[in-house]
Protein backbone atom coordinates (compact mmCIF):
# COMPACT_ATOMS: atom_id res chain seq x y z
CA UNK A 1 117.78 -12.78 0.75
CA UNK A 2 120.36 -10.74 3.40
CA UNK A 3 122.77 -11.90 -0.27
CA UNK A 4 120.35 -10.13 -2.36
CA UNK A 5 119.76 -6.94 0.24
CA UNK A 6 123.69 -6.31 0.42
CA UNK A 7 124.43 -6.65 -3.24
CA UNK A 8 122.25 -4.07 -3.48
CA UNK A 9 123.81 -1.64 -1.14
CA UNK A 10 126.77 -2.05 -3.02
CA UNK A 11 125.41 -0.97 -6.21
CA UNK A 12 123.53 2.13 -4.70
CA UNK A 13 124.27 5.42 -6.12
CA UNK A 14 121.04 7.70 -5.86
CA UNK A 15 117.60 6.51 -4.68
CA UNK A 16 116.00 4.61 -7.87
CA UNK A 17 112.66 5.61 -8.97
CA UNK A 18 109.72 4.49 -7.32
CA UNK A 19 106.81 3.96 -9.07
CA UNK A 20 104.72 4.84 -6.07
CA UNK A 21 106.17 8.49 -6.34
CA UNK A 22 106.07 9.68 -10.21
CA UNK A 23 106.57 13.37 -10.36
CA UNK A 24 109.64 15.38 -10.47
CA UNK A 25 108.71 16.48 -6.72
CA UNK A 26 109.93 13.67 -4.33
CA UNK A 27 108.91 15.18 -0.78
CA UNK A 28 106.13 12.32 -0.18
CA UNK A 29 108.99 9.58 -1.09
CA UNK A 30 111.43 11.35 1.42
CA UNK A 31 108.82 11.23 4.00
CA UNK A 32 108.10 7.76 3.59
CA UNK A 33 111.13 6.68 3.36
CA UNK A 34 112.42 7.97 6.81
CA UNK A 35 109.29 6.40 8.30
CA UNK A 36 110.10 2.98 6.97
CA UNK A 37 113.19 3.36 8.25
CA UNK A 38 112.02 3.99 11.58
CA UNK A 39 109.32 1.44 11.61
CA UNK A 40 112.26 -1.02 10.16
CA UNK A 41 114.21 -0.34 12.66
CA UNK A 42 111.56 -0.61 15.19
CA UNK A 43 110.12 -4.21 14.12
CA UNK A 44 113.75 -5.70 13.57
CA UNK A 45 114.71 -5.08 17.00
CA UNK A 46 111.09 -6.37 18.53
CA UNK A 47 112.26 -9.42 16.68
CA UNK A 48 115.53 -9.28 17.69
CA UNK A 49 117.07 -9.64 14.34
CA UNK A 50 119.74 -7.80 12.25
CA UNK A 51 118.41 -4.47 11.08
CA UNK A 52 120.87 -4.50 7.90
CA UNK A 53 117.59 -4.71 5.33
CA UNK A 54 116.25 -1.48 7.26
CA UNK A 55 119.84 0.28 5.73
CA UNK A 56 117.96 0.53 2.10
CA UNK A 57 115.27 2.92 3.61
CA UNK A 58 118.46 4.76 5.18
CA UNK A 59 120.16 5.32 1.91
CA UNK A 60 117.12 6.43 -0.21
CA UNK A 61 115.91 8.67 2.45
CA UNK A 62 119.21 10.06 3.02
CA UNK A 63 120.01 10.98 -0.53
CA UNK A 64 116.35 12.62 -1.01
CA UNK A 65 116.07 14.48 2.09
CA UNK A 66 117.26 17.86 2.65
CA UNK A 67 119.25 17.96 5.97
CA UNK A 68 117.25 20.09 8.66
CA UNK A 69 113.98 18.11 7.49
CA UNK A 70 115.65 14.52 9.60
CA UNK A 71 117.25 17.22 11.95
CA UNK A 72 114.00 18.56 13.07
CA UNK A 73 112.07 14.71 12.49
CA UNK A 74 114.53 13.18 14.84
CA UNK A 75 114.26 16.04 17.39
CA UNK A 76 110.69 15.89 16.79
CA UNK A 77 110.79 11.63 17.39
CA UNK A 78 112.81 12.17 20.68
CA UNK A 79 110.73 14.14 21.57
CA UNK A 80 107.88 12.38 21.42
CA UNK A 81 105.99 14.86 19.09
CA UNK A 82 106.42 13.33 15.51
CA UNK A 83 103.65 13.57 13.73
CA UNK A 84 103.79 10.22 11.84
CA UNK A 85 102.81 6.64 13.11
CA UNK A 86 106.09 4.69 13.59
């Protein structure tokens, strides 16, 4: 699987379409997909295992997110205000 996860990392270009997310406005996928990052993140390390799968969520959310959104949601995460459930 870890095989499968980093042959796709290679190929990645833009995020792909999600069927989850049809319409030409894409702020609900960016949301999501910094949140599974973060909750990613958060259950490989409770494991204690490599958090390479958790990069896929990183990408996507990183290609459909402007900037100062993840600027203010990681100020707003250190904080300890974020408004989602991670």
């Amino acid at each position: 699987m870890a095989e499968d996860i980093e042959a796709k990392l290679k190929r990645y270009k833009t995020a792909p379409f999600d069927s989850r997310f049809p319409n030409q406005n894409q702020t609900k996928n960016c949301w999501q997909n910094y949140v599974d990052f973060h909750r990613c993140q958060k259950a490989m390390a409770a494991k204690g295992a490599d958090a390479a799968p958790c990069q896929w969520y990183y990408r996507v959310y990183k290609s459909l997110c402007p900037t100062a959104w993840v600027t203010t949601w990681d100020e707003y995460r250190q904080e300890g205000i974020f408004p989602g459930k991670i």
